[in-house]
Each structure stands twice: as structure tokens, then as C-alpha cells.
C-alpha atoms as a PDB file:
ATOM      1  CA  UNK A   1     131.780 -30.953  39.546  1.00  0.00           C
ATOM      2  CA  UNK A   2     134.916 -30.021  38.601  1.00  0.00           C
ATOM      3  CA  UNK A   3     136.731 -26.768  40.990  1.00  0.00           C
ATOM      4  CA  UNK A   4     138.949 -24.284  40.585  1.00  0.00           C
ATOM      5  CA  UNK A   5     140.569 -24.670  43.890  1.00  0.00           C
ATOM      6  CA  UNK A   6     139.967 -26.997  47.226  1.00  0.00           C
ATOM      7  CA  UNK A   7     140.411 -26.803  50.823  1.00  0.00           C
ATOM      8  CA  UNK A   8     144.015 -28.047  51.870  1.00  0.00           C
ATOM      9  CA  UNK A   9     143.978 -27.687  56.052  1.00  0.00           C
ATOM     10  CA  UNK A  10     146.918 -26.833  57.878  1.00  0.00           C
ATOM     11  CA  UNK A  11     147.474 -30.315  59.843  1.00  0.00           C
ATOM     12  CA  UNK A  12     148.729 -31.523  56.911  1.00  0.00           C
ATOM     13  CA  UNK A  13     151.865 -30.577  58.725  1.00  0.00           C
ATOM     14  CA  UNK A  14     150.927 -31.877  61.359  1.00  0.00           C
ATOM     15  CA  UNK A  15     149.195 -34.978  60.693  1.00  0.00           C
ATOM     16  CA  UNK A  16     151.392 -38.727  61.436  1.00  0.00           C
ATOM     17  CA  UNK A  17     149.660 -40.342  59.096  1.00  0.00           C
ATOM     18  CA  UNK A  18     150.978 -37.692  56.619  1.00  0.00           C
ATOM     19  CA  UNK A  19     154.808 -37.340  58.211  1.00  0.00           C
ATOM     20  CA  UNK A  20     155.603 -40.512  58.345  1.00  0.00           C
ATOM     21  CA  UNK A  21     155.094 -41.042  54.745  1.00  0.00           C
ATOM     22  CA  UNK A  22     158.655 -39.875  52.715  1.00  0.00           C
ATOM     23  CA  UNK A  23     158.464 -36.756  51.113  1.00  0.00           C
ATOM     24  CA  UNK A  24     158.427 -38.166  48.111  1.00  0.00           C
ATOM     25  CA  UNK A  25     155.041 -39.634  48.830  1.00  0.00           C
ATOM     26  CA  UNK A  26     153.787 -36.807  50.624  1.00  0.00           C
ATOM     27  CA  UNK A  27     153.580 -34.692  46.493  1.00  0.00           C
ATOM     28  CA  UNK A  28     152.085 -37.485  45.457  1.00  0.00           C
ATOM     29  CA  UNK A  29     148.861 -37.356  48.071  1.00  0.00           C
ATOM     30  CA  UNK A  30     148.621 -33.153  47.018  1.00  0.00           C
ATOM     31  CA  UNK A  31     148.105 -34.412  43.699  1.00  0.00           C
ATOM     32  CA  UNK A  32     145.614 -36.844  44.123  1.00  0.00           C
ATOM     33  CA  UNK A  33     143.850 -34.128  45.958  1.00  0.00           C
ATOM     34  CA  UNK A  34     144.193 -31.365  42.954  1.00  0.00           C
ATOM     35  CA  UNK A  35     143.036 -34.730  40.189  1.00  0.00           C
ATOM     36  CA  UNK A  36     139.910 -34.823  42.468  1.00  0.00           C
ATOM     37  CA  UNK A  37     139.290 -31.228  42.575  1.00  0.00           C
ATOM     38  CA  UNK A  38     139.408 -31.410  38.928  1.00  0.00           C
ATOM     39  CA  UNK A  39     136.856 -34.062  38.947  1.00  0.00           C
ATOM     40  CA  UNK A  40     138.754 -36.720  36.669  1.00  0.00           C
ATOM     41  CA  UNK A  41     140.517 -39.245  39.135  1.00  0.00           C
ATOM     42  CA  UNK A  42     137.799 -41.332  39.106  1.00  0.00           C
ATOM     43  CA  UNK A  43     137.827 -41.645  35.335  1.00  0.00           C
ATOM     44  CA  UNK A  44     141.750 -42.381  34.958  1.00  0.00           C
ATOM     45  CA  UNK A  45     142.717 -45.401  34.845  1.00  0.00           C
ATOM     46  CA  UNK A  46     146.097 -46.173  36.258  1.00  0.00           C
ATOM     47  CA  UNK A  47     148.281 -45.503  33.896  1.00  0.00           C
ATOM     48  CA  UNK A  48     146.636 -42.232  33.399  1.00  0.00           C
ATOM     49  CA  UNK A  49     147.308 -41.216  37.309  1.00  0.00           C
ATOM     50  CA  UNK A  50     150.870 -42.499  37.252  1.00  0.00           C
ATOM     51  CA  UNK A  51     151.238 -39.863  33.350  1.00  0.00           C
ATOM     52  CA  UNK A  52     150.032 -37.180  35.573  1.00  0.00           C
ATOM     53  CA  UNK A  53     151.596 -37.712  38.608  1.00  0.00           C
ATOM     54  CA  UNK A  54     154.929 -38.159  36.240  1.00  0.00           C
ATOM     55  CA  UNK A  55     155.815 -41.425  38.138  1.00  0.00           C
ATOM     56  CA  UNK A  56     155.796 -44.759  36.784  1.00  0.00           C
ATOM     57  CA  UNK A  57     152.566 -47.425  37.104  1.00  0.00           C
ATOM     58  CA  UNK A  58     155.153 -49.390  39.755  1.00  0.00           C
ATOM     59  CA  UNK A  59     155.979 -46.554  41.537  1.00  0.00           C
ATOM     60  CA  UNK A  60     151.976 -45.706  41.340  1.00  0.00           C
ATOM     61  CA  UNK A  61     151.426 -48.791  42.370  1.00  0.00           C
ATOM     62  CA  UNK A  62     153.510 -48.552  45.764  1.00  0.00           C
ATOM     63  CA  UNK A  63     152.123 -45.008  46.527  1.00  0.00           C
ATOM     64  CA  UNK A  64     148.314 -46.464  46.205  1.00  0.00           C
ATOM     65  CA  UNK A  65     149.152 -49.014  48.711  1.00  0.00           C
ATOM     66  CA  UNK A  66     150.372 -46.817  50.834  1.00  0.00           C
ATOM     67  CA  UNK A  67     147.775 -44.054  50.635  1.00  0.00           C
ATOM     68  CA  UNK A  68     144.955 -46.837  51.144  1.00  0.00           C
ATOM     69  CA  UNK A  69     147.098 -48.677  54.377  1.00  0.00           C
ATOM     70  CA  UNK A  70     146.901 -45.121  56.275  1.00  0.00           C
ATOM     71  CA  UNK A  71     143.184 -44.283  55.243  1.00  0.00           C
ATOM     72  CA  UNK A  72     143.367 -41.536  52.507  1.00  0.00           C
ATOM     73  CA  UNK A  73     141.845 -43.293  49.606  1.00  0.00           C
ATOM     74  CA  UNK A  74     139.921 -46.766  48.621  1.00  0.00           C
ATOM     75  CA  UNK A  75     140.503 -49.054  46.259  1.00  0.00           C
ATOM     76  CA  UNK A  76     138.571 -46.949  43.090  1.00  0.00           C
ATOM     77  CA  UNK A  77     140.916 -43.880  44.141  1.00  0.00           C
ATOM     78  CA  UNK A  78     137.852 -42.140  45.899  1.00  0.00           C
ATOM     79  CA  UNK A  79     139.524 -40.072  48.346  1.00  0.00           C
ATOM     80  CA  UNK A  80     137.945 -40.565  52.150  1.00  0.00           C
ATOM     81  CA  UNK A  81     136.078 -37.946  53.501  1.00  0.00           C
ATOM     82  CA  UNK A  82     136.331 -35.639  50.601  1.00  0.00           C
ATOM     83  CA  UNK A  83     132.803 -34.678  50.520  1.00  0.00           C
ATOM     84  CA  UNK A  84     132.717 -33.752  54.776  1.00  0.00           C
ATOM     85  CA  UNK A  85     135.811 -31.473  54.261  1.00  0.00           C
ATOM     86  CA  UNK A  86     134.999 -29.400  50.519  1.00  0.00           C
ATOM     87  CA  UNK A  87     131.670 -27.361  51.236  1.00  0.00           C
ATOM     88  CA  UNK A  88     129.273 -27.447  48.345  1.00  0.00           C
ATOM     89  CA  UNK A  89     128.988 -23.649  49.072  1.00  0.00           C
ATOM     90  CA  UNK A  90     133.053 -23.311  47.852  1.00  0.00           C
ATOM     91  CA  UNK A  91     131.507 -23.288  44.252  1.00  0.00           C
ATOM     92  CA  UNK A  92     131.624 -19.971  42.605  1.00  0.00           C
ATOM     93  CA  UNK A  93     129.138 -20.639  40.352  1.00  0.00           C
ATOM     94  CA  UNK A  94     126.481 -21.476  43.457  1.00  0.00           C
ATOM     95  CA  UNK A  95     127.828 -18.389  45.143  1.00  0.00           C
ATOM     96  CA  UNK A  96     127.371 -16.099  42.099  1.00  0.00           C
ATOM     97  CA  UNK A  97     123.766 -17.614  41.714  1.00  0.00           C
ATOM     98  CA  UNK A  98     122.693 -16.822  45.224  1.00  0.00           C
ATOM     99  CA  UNK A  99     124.024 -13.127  44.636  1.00  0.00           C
ATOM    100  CA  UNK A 100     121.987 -12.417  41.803  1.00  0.00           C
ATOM    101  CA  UNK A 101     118.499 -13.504  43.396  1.00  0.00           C
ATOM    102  CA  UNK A 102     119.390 -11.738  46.582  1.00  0.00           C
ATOM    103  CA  UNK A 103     120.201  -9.153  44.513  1.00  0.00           C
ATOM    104  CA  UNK A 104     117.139  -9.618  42.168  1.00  0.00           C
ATOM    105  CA  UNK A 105     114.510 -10.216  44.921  1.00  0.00           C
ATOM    106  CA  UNK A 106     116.305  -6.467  46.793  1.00  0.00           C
ATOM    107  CA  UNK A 107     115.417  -4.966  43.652  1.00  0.00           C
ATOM    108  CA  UNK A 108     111.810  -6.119  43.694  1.00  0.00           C
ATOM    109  CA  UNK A 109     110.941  -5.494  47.164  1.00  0.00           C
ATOM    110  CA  UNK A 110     111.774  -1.679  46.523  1.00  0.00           C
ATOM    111  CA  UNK A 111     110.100  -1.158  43.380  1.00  0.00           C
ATOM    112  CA  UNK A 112     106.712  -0.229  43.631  1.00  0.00           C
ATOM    113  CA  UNK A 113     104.566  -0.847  40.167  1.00  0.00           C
ATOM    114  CA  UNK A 114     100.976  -0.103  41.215  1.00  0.00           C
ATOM    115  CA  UNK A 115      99.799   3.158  42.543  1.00  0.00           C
ATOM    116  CA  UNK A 116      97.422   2.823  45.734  1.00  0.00           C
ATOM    117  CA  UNK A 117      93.976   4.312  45.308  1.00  0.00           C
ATOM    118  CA  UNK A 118      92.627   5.993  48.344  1.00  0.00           C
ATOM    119  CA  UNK A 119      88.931   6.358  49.550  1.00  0.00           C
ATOM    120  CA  UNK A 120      88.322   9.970  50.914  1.00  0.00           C
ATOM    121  CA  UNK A 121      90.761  12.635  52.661  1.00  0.00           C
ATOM    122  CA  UNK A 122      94.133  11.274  51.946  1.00  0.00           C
ATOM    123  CA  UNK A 123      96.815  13.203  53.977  1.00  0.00           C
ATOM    124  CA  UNK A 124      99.771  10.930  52.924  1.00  0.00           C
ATOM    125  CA  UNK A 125     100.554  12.930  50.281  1.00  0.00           C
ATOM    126  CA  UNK A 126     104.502  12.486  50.484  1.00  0.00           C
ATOM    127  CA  UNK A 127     104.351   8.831  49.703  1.00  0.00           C
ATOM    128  CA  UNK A 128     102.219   8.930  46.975  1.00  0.00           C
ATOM    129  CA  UNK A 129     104.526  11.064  45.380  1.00  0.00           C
ATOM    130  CA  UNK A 130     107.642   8.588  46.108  1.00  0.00           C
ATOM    131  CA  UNK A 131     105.494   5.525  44.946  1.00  0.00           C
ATOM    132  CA  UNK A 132     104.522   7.456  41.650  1.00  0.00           C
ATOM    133  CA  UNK A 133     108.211   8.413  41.231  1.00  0.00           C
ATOM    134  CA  UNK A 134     109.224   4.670  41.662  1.00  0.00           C
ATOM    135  CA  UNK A 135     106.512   3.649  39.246  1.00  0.00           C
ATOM    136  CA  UNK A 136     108.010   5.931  36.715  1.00  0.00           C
ATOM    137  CA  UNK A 137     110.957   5.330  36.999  1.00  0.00           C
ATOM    138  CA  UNK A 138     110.829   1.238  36.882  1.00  0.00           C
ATOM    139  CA  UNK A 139     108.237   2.229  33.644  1.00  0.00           C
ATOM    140  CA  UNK A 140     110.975   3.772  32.313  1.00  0.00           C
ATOM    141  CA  UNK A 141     113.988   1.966  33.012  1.00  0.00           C
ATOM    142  CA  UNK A 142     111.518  -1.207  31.285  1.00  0.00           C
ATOM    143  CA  UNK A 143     111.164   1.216  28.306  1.00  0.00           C
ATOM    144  CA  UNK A 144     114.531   2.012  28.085  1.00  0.00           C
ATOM    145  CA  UNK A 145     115.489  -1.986  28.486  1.00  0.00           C
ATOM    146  CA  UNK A 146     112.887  -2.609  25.777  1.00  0.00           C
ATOM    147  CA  UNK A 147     114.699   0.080  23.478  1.00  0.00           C
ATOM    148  CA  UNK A 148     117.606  -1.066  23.753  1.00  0.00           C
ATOM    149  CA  UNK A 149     116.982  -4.837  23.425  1.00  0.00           C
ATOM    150  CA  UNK A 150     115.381  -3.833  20.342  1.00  0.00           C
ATOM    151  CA  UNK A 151     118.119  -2.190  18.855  1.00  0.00           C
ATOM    152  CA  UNK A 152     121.089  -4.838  19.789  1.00  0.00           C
ATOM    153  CA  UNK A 153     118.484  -7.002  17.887  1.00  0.00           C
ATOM    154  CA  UNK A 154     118.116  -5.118  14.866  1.00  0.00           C
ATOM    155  CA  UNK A 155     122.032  -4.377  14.937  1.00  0.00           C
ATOM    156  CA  UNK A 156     122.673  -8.435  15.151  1.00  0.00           C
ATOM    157  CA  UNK A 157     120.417  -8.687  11.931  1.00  0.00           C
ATOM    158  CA  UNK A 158     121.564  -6.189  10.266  1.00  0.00           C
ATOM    159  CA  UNK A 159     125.159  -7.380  11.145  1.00  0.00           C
ATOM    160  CA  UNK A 160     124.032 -11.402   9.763  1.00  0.00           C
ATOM    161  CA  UNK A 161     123.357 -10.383   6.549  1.00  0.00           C
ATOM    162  CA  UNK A 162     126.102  -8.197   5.596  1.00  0.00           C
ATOM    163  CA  UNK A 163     128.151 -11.440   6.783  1.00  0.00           C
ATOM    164  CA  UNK A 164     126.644 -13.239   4.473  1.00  0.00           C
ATOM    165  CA  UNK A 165     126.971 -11.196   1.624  1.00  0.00           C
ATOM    166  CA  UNK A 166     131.052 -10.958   2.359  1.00  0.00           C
ATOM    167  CA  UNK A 167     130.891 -14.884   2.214  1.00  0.00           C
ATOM    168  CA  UNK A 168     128.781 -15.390  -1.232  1.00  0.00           C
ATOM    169  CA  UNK A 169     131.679 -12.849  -2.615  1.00  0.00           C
ATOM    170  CA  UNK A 170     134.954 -15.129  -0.928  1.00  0.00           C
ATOM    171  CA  UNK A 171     132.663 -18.519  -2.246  1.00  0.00           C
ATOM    172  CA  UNK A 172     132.657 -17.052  -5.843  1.00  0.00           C
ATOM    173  CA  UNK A 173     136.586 -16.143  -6.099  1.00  0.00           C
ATOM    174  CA  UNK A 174     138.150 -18.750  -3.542  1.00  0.00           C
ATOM    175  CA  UNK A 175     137.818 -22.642  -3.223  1.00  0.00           C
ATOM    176  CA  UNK A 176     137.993 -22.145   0.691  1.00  0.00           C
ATOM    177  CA  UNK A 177     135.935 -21.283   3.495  1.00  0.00           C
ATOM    178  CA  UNK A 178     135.802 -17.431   4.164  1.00  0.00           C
ATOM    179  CA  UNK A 179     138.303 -17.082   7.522  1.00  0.00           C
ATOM    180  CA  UNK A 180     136.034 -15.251   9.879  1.00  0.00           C
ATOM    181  CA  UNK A 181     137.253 -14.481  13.833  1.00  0.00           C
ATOM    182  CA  UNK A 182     137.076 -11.934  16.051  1.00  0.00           C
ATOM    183  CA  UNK A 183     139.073  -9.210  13.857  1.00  0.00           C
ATOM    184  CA  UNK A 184     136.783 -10.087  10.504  1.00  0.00           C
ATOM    185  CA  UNK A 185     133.550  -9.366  13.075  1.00  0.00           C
ATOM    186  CA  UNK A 186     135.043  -6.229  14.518  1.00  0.00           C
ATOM    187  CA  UNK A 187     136.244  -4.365  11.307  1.00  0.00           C
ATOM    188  CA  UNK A 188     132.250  -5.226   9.504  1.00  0.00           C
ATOM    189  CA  UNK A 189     130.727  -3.884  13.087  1.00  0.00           C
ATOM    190  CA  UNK A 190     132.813  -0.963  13.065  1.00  0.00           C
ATOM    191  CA  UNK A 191     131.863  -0.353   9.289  1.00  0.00           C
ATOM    192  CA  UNK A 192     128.662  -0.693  10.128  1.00  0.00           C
ATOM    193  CA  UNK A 193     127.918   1.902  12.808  1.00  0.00           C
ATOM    194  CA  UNK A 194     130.455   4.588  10.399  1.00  0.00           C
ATOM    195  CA  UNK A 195     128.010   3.322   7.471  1.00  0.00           C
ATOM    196  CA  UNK A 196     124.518   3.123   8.923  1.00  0.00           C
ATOM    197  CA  UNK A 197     122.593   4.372   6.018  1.00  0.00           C
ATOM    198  CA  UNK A 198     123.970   1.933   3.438  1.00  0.00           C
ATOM    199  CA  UNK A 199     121.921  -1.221   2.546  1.00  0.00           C
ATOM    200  CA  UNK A 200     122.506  -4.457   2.181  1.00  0.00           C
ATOM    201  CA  UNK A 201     121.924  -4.281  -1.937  1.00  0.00           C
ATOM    202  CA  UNK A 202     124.128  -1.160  -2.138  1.00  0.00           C
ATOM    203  CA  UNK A 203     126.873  -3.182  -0.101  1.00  0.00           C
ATOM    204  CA  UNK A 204     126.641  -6.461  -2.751  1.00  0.00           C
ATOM    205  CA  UNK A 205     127.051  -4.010  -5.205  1.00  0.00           C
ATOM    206  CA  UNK A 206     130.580  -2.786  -3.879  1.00  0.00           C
ATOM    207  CA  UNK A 207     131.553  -6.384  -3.489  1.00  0.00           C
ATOM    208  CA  UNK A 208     130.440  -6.864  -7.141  1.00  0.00           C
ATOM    209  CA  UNK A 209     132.836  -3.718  -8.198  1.00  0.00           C
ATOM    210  CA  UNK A 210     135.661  -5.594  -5.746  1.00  0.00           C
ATOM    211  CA  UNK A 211     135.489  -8.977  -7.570  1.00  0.00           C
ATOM    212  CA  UNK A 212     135.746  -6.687 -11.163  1.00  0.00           C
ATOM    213  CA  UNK A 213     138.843  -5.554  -9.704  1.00  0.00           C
ATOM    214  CA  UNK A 214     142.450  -5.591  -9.960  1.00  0.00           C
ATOM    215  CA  UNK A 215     143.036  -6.883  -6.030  1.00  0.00           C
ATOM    216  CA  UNK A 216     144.426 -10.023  -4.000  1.00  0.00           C
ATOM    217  CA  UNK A 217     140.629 -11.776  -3.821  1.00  0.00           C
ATOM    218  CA  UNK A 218     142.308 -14.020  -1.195  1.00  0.00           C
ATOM    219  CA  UNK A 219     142.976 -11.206   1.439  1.00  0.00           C
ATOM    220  CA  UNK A 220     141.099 -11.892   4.620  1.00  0.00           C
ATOM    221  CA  UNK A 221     138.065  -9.604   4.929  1.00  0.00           C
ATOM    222  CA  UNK A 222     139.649  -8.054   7.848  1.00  0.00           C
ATOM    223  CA  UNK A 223     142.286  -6.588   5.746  1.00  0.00           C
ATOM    224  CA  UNK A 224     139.373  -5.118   3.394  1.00  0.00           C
ATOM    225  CA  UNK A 225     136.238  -4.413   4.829  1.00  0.00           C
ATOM    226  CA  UNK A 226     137.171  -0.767   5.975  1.00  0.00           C
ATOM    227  CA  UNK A 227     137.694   0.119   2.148  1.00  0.00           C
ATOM    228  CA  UNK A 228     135.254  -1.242   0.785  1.00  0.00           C
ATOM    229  CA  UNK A 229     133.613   1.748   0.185  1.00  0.00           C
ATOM    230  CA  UNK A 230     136.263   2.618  -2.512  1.00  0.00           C
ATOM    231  CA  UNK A 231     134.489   0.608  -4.779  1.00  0.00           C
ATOM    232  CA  UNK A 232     131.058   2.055  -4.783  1.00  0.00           C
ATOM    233  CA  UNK A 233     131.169   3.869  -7.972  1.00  0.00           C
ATOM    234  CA  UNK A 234     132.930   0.543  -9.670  1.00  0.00           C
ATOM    235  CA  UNK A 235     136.015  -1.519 -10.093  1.00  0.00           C
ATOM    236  CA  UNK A 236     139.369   0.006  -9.402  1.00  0.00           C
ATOM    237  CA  UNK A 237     142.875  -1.102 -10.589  1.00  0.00           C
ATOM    238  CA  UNK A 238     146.002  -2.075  -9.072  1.00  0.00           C
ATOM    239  CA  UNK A 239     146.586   1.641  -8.073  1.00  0.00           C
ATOM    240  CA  UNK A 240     143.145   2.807  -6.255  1.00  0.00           C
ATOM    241  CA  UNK A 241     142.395   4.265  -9.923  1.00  0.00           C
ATOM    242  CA  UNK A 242     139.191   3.470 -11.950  1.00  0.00           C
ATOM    243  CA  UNK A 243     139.400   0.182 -14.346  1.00  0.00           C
ATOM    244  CA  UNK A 244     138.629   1.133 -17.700  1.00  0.00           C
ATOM    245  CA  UNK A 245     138.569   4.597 -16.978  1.00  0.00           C
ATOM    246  CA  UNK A 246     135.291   4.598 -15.274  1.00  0.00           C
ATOM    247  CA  UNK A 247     133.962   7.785 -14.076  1.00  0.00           C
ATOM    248  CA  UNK A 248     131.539   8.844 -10.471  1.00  0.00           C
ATOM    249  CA  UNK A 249     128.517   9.102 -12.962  1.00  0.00           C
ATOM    250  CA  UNK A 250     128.730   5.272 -14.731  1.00  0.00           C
ATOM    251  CA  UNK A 251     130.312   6.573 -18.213  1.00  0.00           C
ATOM    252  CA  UNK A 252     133.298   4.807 -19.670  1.00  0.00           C
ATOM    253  CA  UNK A 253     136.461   6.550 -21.077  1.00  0.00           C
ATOM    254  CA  UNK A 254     139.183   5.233 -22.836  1.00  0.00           C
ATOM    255  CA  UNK A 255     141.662   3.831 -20.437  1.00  0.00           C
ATOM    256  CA  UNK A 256     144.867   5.626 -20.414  1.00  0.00           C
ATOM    257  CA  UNK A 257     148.109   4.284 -18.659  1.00  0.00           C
ATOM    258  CA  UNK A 258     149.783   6.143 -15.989  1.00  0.00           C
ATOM    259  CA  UNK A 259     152.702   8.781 -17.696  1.00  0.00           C
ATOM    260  CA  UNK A 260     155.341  10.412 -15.261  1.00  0.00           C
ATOM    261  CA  UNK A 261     156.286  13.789 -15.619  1.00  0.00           C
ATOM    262  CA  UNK A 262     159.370  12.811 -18.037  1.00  0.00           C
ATOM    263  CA  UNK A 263     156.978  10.985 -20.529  1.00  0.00           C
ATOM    264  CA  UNK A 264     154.681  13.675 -20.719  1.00  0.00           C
ATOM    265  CA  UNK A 265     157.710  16.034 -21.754  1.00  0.00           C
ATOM    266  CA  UNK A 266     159.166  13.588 -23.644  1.00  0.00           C
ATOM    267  CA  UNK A 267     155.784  13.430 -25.963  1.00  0.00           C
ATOM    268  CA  UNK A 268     155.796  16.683 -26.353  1.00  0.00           C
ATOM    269  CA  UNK A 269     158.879  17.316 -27.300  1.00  0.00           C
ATOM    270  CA  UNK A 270     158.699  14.734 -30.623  1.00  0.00           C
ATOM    271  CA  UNK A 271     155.002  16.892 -31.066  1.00  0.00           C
ATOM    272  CA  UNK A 272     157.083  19.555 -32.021  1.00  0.00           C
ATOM    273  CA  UNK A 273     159.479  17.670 -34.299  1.00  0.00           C
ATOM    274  CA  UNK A 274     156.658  16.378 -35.972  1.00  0.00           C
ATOM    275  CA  UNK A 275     154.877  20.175 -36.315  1.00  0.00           C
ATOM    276  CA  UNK A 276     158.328  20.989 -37.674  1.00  0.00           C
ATOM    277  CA  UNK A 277     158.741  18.354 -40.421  1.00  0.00           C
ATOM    278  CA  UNK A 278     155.224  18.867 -41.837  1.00  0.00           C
ATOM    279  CA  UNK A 279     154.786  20.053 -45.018  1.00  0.00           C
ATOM    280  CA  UNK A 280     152.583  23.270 -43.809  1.00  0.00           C
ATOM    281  CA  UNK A 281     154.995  24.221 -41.478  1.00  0.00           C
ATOM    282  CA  UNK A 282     156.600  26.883 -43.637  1.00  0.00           C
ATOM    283  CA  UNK A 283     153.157  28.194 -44.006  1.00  0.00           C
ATOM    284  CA  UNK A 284     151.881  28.251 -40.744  1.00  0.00           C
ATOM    285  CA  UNK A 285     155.281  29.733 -39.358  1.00  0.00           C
ATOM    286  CA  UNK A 286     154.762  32.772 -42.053  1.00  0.00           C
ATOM    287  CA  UNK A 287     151.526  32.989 -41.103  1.00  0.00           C
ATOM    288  CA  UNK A 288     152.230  33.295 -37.672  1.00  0.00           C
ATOM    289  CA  UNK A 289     154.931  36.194 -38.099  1.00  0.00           C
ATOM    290  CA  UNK A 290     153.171  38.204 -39.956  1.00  0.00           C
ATOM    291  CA  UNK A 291     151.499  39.350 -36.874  1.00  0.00           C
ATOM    292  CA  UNK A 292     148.646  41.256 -38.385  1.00  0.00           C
ATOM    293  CA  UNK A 293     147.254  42.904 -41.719  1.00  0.00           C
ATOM    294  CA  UNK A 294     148.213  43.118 -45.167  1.00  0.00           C
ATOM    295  CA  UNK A 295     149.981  46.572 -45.827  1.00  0.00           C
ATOM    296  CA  UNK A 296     150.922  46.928 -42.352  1.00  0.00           C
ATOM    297  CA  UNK A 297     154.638  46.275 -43.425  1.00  0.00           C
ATOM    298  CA  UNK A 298     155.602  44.669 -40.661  1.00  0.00           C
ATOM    299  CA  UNK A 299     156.714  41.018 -40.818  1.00  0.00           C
ATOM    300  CA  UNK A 300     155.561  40.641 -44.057  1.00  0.00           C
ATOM    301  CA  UNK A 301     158.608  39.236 -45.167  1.00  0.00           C
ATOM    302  CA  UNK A 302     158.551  35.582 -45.114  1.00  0.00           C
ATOM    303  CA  UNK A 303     161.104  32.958 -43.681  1.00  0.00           C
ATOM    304  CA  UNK A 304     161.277  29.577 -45.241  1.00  0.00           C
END
């Protein structure tokens, strides 16, 4: 089993065997050691050692003949007396085991779950009490657990099938899988808890209203998902506004382009050109300064 570290013992310094060796030989042994704590020497072949060990297969070569001459390794590079000096008990995951069912079996021994009847005068009133307390509460903290567990459950379902709607909508517009990583899954869960009264039929129906629209259908879903709710009452154009001039209730108007401030003056300025060059303008302007009733004499004189 492979480890994250080893035990390397201070006579290593000390050691002849070790010393007398050139320095240069001396790295080489510490990395045999940290291959073995890795648990792959034993499956490299030589020129595999000598890649790691950034030597060359000669120079590997020389250092195994020296590291088997003073006793540190056999032939099949298992290193002697490995086993006596690395403690099975140095694993963190054995460690972290052992924890939780001393920790588990702590937890058990002070719970109490059933409630002691007693026959005649019972005087031990106080723990009674404290074992019905501890039955509560362990009743409760299982309810609680229960609740909960429920919950994450129904939020992981819930969570599935919005997924898959998002990916029948990318399969219909792109020829590529939908990208989906940790940003796609936290912008739909984040949706999702802001959005918990929508339904999975109302949220297919936005994603029909995005594929009528005038978007980039190849953004990532990351990018999208927190507006999708733009498109509930129906497709929108390239500027947020309704295609086809569709209104909150369904209806259609005519689509109208968007007009800045100088067109809009600009149209009606050639309105009144065209008023003017009408043939009943003459009339309508005497119409309109005459101001009020005949005989009242006062702009009754026309103006052509």
C-alpha cells in the first residue's frame, strides 16, 4: 500500500554501511526508499528506476551492486527489513478508521434508547429523567438525520432532471457533448434553491423560448443558466427585447426595430412636410384659425 511518507531514522548519519558509500550513492539509497513508500519499485523494471532516479541503466547498474554488497536491498529491489522498520499503524487511513469506531462505539455507550420500567416505589427519579432526556434527544437527532437525508435526496433528484433537460436543449442546437464541471453544477444548484417553485415542464419551456432565440446556442450553460428565467414569457432578441414583438400575456405585435431619439424626430419632422403639401391643408389650417363660431368675427378671414 502505497504512503504518503516513511520512517527515515537518524543513524543514517551514522551508519558505515551508509558513509562509506560516496555521496553520490548515498541520494540514490533515499530514493529507493521514497519508490518503495510509493509502492511501485517492485513493478519498475530497470530502466524505469534508473528514469526516476535520473541516472543512467549503467550507472543503475553500479549503484544496485553496491546497495545489495552492503545489505540494503536483494536482487528484485525488495528493500531488507522494510516491513520491521515502517509500522502498519503509520497509515492514515488505518488511523482515521480506528478513530471513527472509538468514536462511534463512545457515542453508543452514552446513548440510552430504552426507558427502564420499574416494579413498585421507584425513588430514582433523577435518572429516569436523564435517560428519558437521552432517549429524546437520540429520537430526535434520528428524526432530524432522517429529514435531512430526505431532503439532500429529493434536492439530488430534483437537481438530475433539470440536468437533463439543459442537455436535450445543447443535443438539439450543438453537434457536441454539453461541457458540464463544477461551475455548470453550481450555477443550476444555485438556480435551483432561488427558483424552488418552478418545475421541471415550466423550465423545458424556457429552454424552448432560448433555442427560438436570437443568442450564442454554443455558450456553456454556466454562462446562461442564471438568466434563464428571461425567457419565460418567450424568445428574446439580440437585445434582451421580445422576438416578434411578443408580449407577458402570449399575443403577437408587429415587430418594430429599435429608433434613437434622432429618428424619431427625424420622422416627425417629414410628418409635417407631408401635412403641409396635402391638398386639405389650406382647409384644415382655415379651419383651425377660425377659432370658434360663425359671426364671431374673429379669424374669419382665411389664409391660403
Amino acid at each position: 500500500m502505497a504512503m504518503p511518507w516513511f520512517r527515515f531514522y537518524h543513524e543514517f548519519a551514522n551508519d558505515p554501511k551508509v558513509q562509506e558509500m560516496p555521496e553520490v550513492h548515498q541520494r540514490r539509497l533515499v530514493m529507493i526508499f521514497c519508490l518503495k513508500a510509493c509502492d511501485v519499485l517492485v513493478t519498475l523494471r530497470d530502466r524505469s528506476i534508473a528514469f526516476h532516479l535520473r541516472i543512467t541503466e549503467q550507472e543503475l547498474a553500479e549503484s544496485k551492486q553496491i546497495f545489495m554488497a552492503n545489505g540494503f536491498i536483494t536482487e528484485s529491489w525488495e528493500i531488507v527489513n522494510w516491513a520491521k522498520r515502517q509500522y502498519v499503524s503509520d497509515s492514515s487511513t488505518d488511523r482515521t478508521r480506528r478513530y471513527r469506531e472509538r468514536r462511534r462505539t463512545s457515542q453508543e455507550r452514552h446513548i440510552v434508547t430504552d426507558v427502564t420500567k420499574c416494579d413498585g416505589l421507584d425513588t430514582d427519579t433523577d435518572t429516569d429523567t436523564e435517560q428519558i432526556k437521552n432517549s429524546s434527544r437520540a429520537k430526535k437527532a434520528r428524526v432530524t438525520k432522517k429529514k435531512n437525508s430526505t431532503k439532500t435526496e429529493v434536492a439530488k433528484s430534483r437537481h438530475a432532471e433539470f440536468k437533463n433537460a439543459i442537455f436535450e436543449y445543447w443535443k438539439s442546437k450543438n453537434e457536441v457533448d454539453c461541457p458540464w464541471q463544477q461551475p455548470e453544477g453550481m450555477q443550476l444548484e444555485m438556480w435551483l434553491k432561488s427558483s424552488p417553485s418552478v418545475t421541471v415542464e415550466q423550465f423545458m419551456q424556457m429552454l424552448r423560448h432560448r433555442y427560438k432565440s436570437e443568442v450564442n446556442h454554443a455558450e456553456r450553460p454556466s454562462i446562461w443558466i442564471r438568466h434563464i428565467t428571461g425567457y419565460a414569457n418567450g424568445p428574446l432578441d439580440r437585445f434582451r427585447n421580445p422576438l416578434g414583438g411578443s408580449t407577458q400575456n402570449g399575443t403577437n405585435r408587429q415587430h418594430q426595430p429599435y429608433k434613437t431619439k434622432w429618428d424619431r424626430i427625424t420622422e416627425q419632422a417629414l410628418a409635417l412636410v407631408d401635412e403641409e403639401n396635402s391638398p386639405d391643408a389650406g382647409v384644415e389650417g382655415s379651419e383651425s384659425l377660425s377659432g370658434g363660431s360663425e359671426g364671431d368675427g374673429v379669424g374669419s378671414k382665411r389664409i391660403h
